[in-house]
C-alpha atoms as a PDB file:
ATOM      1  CA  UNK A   1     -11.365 -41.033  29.147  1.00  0.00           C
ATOM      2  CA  UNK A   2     -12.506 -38.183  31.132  1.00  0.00           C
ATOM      3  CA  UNK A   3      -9.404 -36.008  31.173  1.00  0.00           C
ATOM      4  CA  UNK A   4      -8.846 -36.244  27.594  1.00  0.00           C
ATOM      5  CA  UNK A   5     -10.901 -33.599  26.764  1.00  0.00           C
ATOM      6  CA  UNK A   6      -9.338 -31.082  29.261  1.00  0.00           C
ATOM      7  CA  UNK A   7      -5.967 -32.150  29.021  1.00  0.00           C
ATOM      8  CA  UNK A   8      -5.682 -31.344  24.914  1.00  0.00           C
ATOM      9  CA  UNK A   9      -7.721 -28.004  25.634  1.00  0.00           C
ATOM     10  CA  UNK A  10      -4.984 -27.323  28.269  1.00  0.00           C
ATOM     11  CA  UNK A  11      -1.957 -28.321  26.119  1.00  0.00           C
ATOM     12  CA  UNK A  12      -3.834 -27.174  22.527  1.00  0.00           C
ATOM     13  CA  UNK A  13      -4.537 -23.178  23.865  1.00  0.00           C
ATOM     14  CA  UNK A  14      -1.150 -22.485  24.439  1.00  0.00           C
ATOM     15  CA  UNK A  15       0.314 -24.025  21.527  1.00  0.00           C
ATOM     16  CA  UNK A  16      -2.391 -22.022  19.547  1.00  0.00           C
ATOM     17  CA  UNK A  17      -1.123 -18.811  21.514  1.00  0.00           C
ATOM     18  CA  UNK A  18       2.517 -20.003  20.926  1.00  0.00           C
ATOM     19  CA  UNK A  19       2.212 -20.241  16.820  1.00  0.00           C
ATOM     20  CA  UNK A  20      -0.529 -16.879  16.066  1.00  0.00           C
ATOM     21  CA  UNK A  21       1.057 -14.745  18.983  1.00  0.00           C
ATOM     22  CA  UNK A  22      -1.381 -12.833  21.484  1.00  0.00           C
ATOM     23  CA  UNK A  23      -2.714 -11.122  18.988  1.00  0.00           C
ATOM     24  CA  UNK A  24      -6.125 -12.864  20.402  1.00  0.00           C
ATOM     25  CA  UNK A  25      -7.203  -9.203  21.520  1.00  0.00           C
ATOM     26  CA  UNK A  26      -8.148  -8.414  17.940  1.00  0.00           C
ATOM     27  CA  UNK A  27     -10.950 -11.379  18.019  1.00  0.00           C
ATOM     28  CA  UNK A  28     -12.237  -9.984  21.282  1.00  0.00           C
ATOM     29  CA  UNK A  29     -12.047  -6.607  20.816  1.00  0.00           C
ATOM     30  CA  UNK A  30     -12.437  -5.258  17.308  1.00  0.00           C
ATOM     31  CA  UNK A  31     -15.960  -6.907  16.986  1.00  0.00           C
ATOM     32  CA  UNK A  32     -17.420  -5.646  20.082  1.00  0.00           C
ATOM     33  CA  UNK A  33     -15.985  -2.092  18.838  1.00  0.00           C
ATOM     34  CA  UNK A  34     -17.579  -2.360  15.535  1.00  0.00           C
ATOM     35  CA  UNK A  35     -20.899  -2.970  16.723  1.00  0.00           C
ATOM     36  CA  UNK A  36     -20.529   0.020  18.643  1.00  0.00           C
ATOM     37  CA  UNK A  37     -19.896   1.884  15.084  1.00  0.00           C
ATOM     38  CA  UNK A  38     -22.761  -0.058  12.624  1.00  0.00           C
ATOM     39  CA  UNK A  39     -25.026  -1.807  15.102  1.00  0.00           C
ATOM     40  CA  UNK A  40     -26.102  -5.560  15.846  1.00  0.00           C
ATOM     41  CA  UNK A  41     -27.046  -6.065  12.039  1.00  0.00           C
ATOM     42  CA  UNK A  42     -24.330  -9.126  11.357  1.00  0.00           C
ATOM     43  CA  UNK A  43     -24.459  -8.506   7.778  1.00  0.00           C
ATOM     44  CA  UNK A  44     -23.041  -5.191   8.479  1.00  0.00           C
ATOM     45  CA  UNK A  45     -21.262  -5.931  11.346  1.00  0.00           C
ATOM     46  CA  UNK A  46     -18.933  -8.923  10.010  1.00  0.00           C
ATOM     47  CA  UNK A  47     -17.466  -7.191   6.820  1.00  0.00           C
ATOM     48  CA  UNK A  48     -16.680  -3.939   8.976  1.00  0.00           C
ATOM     49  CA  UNK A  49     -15.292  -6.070  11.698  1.00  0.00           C
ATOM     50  CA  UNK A  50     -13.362  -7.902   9.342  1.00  0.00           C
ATOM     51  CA  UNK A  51     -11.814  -4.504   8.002  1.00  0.00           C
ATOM     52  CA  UNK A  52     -11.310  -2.542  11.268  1.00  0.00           C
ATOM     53  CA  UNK A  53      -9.578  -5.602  12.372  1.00  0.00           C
ATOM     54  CA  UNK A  54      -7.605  -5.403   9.085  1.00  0.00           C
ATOM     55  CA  UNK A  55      -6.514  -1.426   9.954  1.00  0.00           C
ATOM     56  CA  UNK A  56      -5.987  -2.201  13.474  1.00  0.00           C
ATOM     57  CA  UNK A  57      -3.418  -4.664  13.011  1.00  0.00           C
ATOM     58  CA  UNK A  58      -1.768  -2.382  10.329  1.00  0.00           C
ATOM     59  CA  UNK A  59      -1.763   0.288  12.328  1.00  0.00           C
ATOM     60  CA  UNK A  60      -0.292  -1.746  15.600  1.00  0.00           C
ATOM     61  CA  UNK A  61       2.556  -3.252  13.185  1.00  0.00           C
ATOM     62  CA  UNK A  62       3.014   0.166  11.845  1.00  0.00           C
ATOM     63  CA  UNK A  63       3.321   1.544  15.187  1.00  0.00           C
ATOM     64  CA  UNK A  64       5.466  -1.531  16.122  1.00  0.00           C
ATOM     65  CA  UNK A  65       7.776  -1.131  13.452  1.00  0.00           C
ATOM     66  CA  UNK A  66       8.311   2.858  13.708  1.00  0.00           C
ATOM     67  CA  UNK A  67       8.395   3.485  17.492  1.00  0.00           C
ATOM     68  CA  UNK A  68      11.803   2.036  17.818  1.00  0.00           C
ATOM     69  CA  UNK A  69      15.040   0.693  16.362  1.00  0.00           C
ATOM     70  CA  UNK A  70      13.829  -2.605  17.519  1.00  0.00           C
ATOM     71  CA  UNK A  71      10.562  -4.224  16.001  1.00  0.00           C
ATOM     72  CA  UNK A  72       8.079  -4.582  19.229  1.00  0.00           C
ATOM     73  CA  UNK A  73       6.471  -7.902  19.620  1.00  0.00           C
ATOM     74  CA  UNK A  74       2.637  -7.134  18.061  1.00  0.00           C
ATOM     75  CA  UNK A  75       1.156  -9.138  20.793  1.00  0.00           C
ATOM     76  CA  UNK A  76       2.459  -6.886  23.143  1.00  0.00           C
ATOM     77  CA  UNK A  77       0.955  -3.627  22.039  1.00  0.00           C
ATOM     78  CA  UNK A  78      -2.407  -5.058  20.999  1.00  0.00           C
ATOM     79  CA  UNK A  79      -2.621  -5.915  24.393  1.00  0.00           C
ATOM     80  CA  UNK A  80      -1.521  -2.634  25.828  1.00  0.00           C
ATOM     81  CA  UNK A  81      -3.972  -1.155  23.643  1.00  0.00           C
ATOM     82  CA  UNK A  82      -6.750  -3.401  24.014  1.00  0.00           C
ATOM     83  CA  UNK A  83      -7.026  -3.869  27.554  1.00  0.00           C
ATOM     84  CA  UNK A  84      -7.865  -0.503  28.390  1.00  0.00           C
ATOM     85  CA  UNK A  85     -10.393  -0.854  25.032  1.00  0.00           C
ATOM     86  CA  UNK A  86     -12.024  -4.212  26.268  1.00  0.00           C
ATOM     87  CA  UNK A  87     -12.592  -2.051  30.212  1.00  0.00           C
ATOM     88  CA  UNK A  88     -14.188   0.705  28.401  1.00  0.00           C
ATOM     89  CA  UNK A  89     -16.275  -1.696  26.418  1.00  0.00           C
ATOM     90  CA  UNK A  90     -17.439  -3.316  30.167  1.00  0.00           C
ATOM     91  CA  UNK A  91     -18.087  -0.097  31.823  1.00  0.00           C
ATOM     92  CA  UNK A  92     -19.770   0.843  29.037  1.00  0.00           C
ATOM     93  CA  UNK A  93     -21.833  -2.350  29.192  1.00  0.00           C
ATOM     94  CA  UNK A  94     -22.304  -2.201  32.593  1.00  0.00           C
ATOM     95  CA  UNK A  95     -23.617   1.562  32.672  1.00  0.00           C
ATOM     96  CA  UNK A  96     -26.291   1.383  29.562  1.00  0.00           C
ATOM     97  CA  UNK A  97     -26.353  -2.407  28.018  1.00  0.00           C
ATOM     98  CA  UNK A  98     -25.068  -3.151  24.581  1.00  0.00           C
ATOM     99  CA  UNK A  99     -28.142  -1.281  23.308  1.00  0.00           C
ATOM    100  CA  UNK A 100     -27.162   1.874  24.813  1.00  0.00           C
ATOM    101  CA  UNK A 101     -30.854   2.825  25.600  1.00  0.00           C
ATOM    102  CA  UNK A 102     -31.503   1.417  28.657  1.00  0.00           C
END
């Protein structure tokens, strides 16, 4: 069957997004932000990505949890936080490569 394929991805994503929360921005952007701190080297770029994405999220649920009397949905502020991070990172790009030495 043709449409199988796209059919599951289209009822799969959201029930992915559904159970985790859209707390997707982490995967996108805390990589792309380390490698701006240690470099392209993955064996120094996946344990540091792997711990600023560790302090980011404590310090979005701390914020989350402090800000008001109300606990603020994490999803919410990660992407309040990391769109403006993830249109740095492409004007960044788009201005001097990932290399920064063009």
């Amino acid at each position: 069957m043709p449409l199988a394929g796209p059919l599951d991805e289209r009822v799969d994503r959201p029930a992915q997004v559904a159970v985790s929360g859209g707390v997707g921005w982490v995967g996108l952007i805390i990589p792309h932000f380390g490698r701006m701190l240690v470099g392209p080297d993955h064996r120094v770029l996946l344990p540091a990505s792997a711990l600023l994405g560790g302090l980011y999220l404590l310090a979005v649920d701390t914020i989350a949890r402090a800000a008001t009397n109300q606990e603020i949905p994490l999803g919410l502020l990660t992407a309040l936080i990391g769109a403006p991070i993830f249109g740095y990172l492409l004007w960044r790009t788009h201005l001097r490569g990932w290399g920064g030495r063009d």
